[in-house]
Protein backbone atom coordinates (compact mmCIF):
# COMPACT_ATOMS: atom_id res chain seq x y z
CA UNK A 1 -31.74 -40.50 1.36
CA UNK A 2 -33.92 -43.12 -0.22
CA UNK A 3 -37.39 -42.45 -1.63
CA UNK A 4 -38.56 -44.37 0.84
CA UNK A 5 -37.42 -43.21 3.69
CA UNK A 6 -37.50 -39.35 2.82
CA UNK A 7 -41.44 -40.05 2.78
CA UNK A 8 -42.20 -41.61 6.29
CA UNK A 9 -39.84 -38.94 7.39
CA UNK A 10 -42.15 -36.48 5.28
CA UNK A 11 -45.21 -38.10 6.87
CA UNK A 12 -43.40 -37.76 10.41
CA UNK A 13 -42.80 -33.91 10.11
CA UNK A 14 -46.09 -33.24 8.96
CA UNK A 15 -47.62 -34.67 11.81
CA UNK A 16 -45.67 -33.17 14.10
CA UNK A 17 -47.03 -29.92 12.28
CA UNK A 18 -50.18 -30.85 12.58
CA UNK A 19 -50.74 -29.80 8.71
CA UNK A 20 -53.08 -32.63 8.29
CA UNK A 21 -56.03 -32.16 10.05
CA UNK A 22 -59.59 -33.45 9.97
CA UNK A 23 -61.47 -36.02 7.77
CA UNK A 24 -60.80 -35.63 4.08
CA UNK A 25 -64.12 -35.20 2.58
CA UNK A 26 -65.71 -33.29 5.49
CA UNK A 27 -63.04 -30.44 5.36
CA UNK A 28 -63.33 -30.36 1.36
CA UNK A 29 -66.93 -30.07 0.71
CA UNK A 30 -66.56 -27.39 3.63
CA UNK A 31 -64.57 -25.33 1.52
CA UNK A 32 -66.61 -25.77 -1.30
CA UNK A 33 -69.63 -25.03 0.51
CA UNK A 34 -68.40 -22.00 1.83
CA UNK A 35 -66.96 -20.54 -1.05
CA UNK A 36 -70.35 -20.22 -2.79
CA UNK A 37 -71.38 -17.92 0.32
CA UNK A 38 -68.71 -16.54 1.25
CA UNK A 39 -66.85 -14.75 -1.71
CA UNK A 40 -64.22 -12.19 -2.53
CA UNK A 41 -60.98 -11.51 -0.86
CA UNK A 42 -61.62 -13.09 2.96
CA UNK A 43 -62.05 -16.62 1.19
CA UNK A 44 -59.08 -15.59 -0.82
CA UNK A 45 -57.26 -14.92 2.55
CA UNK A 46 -58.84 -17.79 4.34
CA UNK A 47 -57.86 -20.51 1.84
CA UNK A 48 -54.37 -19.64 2.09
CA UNK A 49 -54.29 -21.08 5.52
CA UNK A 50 -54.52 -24.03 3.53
CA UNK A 51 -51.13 -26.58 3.36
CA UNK A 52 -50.92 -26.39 -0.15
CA UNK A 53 -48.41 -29.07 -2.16
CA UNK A 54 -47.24 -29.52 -5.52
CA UNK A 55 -46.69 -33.22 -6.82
CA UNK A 56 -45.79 -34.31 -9.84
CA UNK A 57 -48.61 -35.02 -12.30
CA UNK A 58 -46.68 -36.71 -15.54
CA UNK A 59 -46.36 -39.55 -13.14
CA UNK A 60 -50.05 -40.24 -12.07
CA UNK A 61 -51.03 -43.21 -14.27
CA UNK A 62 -53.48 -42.04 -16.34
CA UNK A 63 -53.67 -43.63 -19.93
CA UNK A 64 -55.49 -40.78 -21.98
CA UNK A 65 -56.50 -43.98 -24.43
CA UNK A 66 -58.83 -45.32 -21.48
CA UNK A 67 -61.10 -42.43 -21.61
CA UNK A 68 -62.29 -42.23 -25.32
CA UNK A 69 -65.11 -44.18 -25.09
CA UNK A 70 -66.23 -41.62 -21.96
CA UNK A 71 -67.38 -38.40 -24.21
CA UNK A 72 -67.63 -36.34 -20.82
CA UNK A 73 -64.65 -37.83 -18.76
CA UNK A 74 -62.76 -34.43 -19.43
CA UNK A 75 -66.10 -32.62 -18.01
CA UNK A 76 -66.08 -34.73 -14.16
CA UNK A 77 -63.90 -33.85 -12.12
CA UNK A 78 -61.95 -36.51 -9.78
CA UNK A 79 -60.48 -35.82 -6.34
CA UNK A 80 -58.32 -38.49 -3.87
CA UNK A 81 -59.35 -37.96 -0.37
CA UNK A 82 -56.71 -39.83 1.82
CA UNK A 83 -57.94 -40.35 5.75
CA UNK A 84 -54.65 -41.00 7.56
CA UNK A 85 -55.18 -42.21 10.97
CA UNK A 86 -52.02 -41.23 13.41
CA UNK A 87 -53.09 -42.87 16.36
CA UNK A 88 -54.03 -46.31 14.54
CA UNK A 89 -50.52 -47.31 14.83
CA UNK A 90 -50.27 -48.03 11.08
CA UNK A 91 -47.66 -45.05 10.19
CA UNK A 92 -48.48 -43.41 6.96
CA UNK A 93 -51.19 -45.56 5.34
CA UNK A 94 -54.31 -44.08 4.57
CA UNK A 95 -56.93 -45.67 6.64
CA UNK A 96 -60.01 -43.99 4.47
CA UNK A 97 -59.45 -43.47 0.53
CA UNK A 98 -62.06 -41.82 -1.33
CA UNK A 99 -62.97 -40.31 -4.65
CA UNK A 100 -64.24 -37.24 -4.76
CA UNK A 101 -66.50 -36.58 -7.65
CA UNK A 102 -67.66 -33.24 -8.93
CA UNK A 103 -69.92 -34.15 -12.18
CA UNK A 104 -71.63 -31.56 -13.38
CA UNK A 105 -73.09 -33.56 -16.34
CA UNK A 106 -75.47 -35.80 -14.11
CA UNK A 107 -75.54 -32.97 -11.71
CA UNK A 108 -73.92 -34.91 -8.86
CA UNK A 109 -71.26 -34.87 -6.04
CA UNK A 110 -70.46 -37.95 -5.80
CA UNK A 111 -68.30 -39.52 -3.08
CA UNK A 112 -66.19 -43.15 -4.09
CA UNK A 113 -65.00 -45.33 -1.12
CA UNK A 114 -62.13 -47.83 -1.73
CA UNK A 115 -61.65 -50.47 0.49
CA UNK A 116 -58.51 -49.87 2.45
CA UNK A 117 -57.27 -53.88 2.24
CA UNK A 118 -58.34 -54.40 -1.19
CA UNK A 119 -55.18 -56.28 -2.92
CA UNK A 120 -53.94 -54.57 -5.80
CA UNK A 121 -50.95 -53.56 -7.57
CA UNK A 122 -48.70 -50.94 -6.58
CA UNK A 123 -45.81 -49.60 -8.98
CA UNK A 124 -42.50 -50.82 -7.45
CA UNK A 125 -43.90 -53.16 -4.60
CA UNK A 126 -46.21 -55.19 -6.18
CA UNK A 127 -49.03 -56.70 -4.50
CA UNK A 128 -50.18 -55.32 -1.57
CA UNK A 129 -53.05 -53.54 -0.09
CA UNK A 130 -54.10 -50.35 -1.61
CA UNK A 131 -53.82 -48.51 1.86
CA UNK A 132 -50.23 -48.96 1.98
CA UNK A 133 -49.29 -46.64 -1.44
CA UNK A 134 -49.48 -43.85 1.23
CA UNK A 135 -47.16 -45.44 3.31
CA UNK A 136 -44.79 -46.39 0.49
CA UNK A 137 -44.33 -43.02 -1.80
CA UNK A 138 -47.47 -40.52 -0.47
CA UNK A 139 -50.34 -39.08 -1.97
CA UNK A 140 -48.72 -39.64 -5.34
CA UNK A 141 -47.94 -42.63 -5.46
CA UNK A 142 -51.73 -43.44 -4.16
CA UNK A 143 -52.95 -41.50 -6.63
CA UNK A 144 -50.80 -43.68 -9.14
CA UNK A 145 -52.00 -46.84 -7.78
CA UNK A 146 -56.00 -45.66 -8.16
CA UNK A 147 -55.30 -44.49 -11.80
CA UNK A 148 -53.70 -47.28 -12.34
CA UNK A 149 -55.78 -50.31 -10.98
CA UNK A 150 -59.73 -48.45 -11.81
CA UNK A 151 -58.65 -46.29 -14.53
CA UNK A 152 -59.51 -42.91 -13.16
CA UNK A 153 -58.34 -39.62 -13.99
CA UNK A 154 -57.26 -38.27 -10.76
CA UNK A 155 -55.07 -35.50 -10.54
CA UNK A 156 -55.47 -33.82 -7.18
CA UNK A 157 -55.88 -34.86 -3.81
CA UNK A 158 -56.47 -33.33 0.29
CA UNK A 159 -55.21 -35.38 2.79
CA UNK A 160 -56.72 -35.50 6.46
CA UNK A 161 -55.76 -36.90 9.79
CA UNK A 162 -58.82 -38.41 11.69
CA UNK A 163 -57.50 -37.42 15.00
CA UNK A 164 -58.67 -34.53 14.59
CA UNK A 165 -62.57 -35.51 13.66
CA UNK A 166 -63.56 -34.47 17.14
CA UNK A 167 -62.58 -31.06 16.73
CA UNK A 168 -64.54 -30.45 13.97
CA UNK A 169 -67.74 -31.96 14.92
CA UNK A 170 -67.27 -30.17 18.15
CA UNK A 171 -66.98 -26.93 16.25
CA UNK A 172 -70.28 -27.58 14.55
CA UNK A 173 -72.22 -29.00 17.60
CA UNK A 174 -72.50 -32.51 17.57
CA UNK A 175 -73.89 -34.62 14.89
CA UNK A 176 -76.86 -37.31 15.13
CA UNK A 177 -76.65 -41.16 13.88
CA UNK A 178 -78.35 -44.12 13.87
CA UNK A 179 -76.22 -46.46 16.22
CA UNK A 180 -77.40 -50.45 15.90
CA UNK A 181 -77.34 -52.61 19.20
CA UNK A 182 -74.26 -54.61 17.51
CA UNK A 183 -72.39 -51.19 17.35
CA UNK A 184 -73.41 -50.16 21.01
CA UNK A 185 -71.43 -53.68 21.72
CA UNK A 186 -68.53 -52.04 20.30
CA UNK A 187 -68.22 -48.08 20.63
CA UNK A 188 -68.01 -47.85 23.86
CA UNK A 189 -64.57 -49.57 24.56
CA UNK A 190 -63.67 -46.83 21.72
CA UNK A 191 -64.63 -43.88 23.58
CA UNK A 192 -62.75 -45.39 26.79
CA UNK A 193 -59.70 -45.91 24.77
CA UNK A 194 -60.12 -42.27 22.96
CA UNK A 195 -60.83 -40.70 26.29
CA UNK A 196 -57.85 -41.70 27.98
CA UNK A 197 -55.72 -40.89 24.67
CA UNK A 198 -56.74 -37.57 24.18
CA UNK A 199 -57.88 -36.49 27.99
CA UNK A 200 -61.48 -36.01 27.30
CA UNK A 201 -64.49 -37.29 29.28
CA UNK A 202 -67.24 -38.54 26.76
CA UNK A 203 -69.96 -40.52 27.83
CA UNK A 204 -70.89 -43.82 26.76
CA UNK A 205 -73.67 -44.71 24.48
CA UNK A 206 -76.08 -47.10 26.18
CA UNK A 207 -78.99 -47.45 23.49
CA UNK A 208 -79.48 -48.22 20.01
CA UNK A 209 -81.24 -45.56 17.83
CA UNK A 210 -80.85 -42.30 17.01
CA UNK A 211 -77.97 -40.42 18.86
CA UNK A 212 -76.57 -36.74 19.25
CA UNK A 213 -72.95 -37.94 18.98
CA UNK A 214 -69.53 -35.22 20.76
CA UNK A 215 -66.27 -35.43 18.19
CA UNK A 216 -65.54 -38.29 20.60
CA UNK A 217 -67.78 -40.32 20.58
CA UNK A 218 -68.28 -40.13 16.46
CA UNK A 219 -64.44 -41.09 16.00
CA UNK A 220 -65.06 -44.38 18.05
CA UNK A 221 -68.36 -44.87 15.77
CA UNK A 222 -66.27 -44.24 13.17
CA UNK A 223 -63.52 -47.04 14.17
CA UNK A 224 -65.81 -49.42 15.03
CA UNK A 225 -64.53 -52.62 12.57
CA UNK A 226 -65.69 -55.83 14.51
CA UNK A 227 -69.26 -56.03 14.05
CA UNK A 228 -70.23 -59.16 11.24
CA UNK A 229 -70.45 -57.11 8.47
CA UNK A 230 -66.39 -56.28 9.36
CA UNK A 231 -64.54 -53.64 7.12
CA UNK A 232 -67.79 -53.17 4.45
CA UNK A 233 -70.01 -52.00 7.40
CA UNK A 234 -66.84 -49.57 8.94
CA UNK A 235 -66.55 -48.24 5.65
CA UNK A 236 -70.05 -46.94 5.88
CA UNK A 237 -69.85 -45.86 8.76
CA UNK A 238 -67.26 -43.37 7.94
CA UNK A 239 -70.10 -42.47 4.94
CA UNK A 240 -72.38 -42.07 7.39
CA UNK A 241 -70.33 -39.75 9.39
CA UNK A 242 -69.50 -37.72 6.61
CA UNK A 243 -73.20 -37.26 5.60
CA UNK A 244 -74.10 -36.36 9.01
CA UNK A 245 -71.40 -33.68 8.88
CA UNK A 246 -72.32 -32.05 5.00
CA UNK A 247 -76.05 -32.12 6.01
CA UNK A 248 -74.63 -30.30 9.59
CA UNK A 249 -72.93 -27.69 7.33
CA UNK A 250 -75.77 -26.90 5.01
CA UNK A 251 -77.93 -25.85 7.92
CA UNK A 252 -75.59 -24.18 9.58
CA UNK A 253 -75.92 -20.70 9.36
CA UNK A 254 -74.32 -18.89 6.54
CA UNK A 255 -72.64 -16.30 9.71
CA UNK A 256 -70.86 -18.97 11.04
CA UNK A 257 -69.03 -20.23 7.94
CA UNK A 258 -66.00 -17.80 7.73
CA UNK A 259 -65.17 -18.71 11.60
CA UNK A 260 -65.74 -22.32 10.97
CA UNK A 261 -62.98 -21.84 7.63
CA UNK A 262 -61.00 -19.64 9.91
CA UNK A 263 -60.30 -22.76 12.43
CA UNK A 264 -60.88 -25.53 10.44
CA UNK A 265 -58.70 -24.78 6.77
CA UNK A 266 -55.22 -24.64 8.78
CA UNK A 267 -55.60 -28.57 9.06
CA UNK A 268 -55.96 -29.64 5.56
CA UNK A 269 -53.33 -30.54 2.99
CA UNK A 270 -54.06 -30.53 -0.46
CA UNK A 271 -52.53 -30.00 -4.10
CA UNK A 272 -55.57 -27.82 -5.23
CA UNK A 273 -54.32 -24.22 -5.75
CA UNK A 274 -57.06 -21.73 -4.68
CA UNK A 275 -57.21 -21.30 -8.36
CA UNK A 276 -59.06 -24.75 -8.66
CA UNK A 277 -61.33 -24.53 -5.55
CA UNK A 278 -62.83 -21.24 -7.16
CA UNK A 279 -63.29 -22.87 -10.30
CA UNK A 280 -64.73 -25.95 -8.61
CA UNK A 281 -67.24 -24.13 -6.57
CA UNK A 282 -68.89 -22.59 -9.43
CA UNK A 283 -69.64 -26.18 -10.78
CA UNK A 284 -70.67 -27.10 -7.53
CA UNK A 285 -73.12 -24.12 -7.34
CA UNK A 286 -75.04 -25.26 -10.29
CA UNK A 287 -75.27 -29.39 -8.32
CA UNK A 288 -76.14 -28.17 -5.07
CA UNK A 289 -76.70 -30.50 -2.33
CA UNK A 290 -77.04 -33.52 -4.58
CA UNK A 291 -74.44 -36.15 -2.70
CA UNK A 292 -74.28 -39.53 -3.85
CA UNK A 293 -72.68 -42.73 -2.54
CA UNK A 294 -70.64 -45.82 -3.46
CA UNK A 295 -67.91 -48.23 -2.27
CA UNK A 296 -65.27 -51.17 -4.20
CA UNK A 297 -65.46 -53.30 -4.54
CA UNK A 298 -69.08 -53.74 -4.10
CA UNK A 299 -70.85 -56.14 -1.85
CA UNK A 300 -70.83 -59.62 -3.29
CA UNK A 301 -67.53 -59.02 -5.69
CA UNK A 302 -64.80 -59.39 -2.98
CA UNK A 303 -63.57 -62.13 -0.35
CA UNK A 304 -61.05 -62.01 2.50
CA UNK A 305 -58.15 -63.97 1.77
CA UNK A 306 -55.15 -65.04 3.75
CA UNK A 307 -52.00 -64.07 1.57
CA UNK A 308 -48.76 -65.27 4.03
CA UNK A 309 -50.12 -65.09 7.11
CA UNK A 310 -51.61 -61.41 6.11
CA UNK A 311 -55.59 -60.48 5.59
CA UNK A 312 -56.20 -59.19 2.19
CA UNK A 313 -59.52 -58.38 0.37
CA UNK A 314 -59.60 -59.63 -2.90
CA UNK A 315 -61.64 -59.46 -6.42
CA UNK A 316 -61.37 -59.65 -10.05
CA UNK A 317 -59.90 -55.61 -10.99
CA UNK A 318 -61.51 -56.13 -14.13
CA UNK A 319 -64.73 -56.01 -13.19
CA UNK A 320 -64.58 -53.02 -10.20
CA UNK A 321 -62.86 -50.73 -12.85
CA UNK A 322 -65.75 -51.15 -15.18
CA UNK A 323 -68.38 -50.78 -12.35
CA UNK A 324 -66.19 -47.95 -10.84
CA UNK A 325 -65.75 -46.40 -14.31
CA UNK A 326 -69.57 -46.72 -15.47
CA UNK A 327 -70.46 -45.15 -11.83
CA UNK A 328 -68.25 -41.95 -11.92
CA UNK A 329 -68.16 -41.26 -15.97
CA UNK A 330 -71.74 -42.29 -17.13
CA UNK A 331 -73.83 -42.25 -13.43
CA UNK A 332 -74.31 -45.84 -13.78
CA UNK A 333 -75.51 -48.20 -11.07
């Protein structure tokens, strides 16, 4: 069986499975959160639920030379966070890939979004867009591809399915955005289409502002590409959403977060042993709630481009490494 092949049918069985579960970040800083509240041997239980993997890390990409000039690169932690949509109809590719950052130095969490088109290299295919390294070899090879094209260190990763997004925001109650008039243009043919997908009956949204948004109705926000400022502005929406859902978790109360672990843990896949959560949640208790933002390339850096017949997003790599680089390693803007 080819490499190839022995992957989508990898990706195929674990969807079946339902061992991926709900958006990357969301179910990650959940587990961090609740780690520094809940302690002991229940979380020790509780994490086990956990798909845990193994991959291989000697073939990651990371050149050790890249990092001397960063004196506290072996301080800052990096984490892949792969959003794989099964109901997008794009197999295996990760739909949302971010960068988790756990930097204790600058006393930040910082969270990393990579456009999903952005046209890069990936190790035995060549040119293509970044999204489809999940596709083409899995989380490893996507972590590869990140190392390898921005220089990172990234060693671990948690993969999510976004299909499951409306569970968890269910579980927690809802979760209240902003929604502009050009988005109300849009969402609502999402919900329709998510509603007769998945059997549910959410409402439509009929005014801009502020809104208390069902799992539903927060995936279509979520998916909503075609307003002007196209995949930029979806990008930030999925931000958005995941802001919504850490600041839902933090005022939460603290009762509620071993049932919320309990239901939520069995969905995510990830190649951090329990080991490394523990020891990541005690830098994380000395950061607190401090979340930070960014996306690459940046606004201004990239253009669309039409590559044979096929939309790509290009820039000069040079230049988002060093940004990318400067942002995670020395908390530069």
């Amino acid at each position: 069986m080819s490499k190839k092949t022995k992957n989508i049918n990898s990706t195929k069985n674990k969807k079946k499975k339902k061992s991926t579960g709900f958006k990357v970040l969301m179910g990650f800083l959940l587990v961090i959160l609740a780690l520094l509240i809940v302690g002991g041997g229940y979380i020790m239980g509780i994490l086990s639920k956990m798909e845990k993997t193994k991959i291989n890390t000697e073939d990651l990409g990371i050149v050790e030379e890249e990092f001397n000039e960063y004196e506290n690169a072996n301080k800052i932690t990096n984490i892949a966070l792969f959003g794989v949509d099964s109901v997008s109809g794009e197999g295996g590719r990760s739909d949302s890939i971010m960068v988790a950052t756990v930097d204790p130095v600058h006393k930040k969490l910082k969270v990393t979004s990579i456009m999903r088109d952005s046209y890069v290299y990936i190790d035995g295919y060549g040119q293509d867009k970044i999204n489809h390294a999940y596709a083409y070899g899995g989380p490893e090879l996507s972590i590869k591809t990140i190392n390898e094209n921005f220089g990172l260190n990234i060693e671990n990763y948690a993969t999510v399915d976004f299909s499951s997004l409306p569970v968890i925001i269910n579980l927690l109650g809802g979760i209240d955005i902003e929604v502009t008039s050009d988005e109300i243009e849009h969402i609502n043919g999402y919900i329709d289409s998510l509603n007769s997908l998945e059997g549910t009956s959410s409402g439509h949204i009929y005014n801009p502002g502020v809104q208390h948004l069902d799992g539903t109705q927060a995936l279509a926000y979520s998916r909503i590409r075609y307003t002007a400022g196209g995949d930029y502005e979806r990008t930030q929406r999925h931000r958005t959403v995941l802001n919504a859902l850490f600041n839902k978790i933090l005022n939460s109360p603290v009762t509620s977060y071993p049932a919320l672990l309990n239901d939520l843990l069995p969905y995510v896949e990830t190649s951090l042993t329990t080991t490394d959560i523990l020891s990541l949640a005690t830098e994380v208790a000395g950061i607190g709630n401090n979340l930070e933002q960014d996306r690459f390339p940046r606004d201004g850096y990239g253009q669309g481009a039409d590559i044979g017949g096929v939309y790509y997003l290009t820039f000069d790599i040079e230049t988002a490494k060093a940004q990318m680089r400067d942002y995670i390693f020395n908390d530069i803007k």
